[in-house]
Protein backbone atom coordinates (compact mmCIF):
# COMPACT_ATOMS: atom_id res chain seq x y z
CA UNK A 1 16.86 50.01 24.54
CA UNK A 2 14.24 48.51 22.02
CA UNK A 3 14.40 51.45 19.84
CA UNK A 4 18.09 51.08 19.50
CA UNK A 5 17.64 47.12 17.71
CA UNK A 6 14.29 48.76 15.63
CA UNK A 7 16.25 48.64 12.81
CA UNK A 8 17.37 45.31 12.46
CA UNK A 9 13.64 43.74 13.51
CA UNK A 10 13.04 42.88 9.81
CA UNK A 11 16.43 41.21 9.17
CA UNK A 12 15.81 39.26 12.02
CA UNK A 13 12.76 38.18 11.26
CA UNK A 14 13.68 37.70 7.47
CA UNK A 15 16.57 35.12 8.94
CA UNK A 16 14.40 33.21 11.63
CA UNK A 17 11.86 32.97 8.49
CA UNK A 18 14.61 31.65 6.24
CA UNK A 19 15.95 29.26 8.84
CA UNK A 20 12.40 27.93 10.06
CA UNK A 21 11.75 26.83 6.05
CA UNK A 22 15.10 25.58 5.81
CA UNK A 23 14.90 23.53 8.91
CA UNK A 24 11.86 22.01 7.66
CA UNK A 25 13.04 21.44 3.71
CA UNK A 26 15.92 18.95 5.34
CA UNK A 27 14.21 16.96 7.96
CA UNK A 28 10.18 17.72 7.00
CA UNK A 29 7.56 15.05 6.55
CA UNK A 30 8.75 15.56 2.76
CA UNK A 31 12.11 16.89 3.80
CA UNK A 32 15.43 15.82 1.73
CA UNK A 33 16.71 13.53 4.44
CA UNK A 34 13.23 11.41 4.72
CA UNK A 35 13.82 10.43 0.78
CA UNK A 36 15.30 6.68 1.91
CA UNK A 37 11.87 5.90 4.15
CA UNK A 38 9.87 7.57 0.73
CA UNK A 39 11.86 5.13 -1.04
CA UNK A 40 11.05 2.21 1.22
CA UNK A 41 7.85 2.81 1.94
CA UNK A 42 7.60 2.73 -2.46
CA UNK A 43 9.35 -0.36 -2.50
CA UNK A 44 7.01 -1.83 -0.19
CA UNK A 45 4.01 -0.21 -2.01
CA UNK A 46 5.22 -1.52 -5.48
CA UNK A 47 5.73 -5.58 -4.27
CA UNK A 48 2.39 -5.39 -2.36
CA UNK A 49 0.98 -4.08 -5.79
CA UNK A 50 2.64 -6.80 -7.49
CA UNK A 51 1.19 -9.21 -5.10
CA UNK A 52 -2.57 -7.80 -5.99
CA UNK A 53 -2.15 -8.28 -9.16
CA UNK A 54 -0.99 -11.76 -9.33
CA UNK A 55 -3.92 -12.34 -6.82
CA UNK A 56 -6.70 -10.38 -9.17
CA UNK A 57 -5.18 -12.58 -12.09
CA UNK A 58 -5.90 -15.87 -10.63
CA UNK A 59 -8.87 -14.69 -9.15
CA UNK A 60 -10.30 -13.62 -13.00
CA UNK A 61 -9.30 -16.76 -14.07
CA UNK A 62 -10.89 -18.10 -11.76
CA UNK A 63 -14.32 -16.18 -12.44
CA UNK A 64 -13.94 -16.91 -16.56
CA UNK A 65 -14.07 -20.84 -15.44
CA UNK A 66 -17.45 -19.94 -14.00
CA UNK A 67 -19.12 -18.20 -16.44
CA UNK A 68 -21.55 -20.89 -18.13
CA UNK A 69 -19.70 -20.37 -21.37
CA UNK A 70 -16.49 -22.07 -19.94
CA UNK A 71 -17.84 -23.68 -17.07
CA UNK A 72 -15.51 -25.84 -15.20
CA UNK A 73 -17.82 -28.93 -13.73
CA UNK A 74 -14.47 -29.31 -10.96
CA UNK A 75 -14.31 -26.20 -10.11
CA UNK A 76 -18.14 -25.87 -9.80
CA UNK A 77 -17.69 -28.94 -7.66
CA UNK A 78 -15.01 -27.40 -5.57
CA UNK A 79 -17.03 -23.93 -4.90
CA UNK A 80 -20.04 -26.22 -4.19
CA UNK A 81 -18.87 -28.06 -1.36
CA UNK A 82 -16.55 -25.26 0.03
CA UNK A 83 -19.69 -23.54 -0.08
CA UNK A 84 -22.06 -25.87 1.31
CA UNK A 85 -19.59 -27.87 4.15
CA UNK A 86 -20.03 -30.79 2.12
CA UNK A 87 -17.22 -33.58 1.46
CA UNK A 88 -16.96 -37.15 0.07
CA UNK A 89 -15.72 -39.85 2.71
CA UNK A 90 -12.36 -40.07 1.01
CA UNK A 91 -11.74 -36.72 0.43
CA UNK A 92 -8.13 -35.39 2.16
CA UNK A 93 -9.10 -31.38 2.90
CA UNK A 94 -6.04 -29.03 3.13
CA UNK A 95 -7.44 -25.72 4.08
CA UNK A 96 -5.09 -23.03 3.73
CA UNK A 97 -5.10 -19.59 4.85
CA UNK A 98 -5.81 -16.94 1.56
């Protein structure tokens, strides 16, 4: 009985390999159908990028008001006493979450 399908063994095998790729190309991690979660998942990527670089802007401008060739005596001030836990009488404090 097995001799009788011995030719047709490769073929067989040939088709399950062809399907098992095939399967895989469509719905795989990197599949064709899984494009509109790449494409979210980018989206999502790109704003949080554009987020971190608003952030490391302000942040560098920051920085450049400390350097003691621009030093900002405020913003000194400001670091200071966020700093230290220090605050005038009369100072309102707003903290808010970075």
């Amino acid at each position: 009985m097995f001799a009788r399908f011995r030719p047709y063994l490769p073929t067989t095998a040939l088709v399950l390999l062809i399907l098992y790729f095939g399967f895989h190309a469509f719905t795989g991690e990197r599949g064709l159908l899984s494009s509109t979660q790449r494409d979210a998942a980018l989206a999502a990527k790109s704003k949080e990028l554009a987020e971190l670089r608003v952030q490391r802007q302000d942040l560098e401008a920051r920085a450049k008001l400390l350097r003691d060739t621009s030093l900002s005596a405020d913003l000194l001030e400001e670091r200071a006493r966020s700093l230290l836990g220090f605050g005038h009488p009369n100072d309102y404090v707003v903290r808010v979450k970075p």
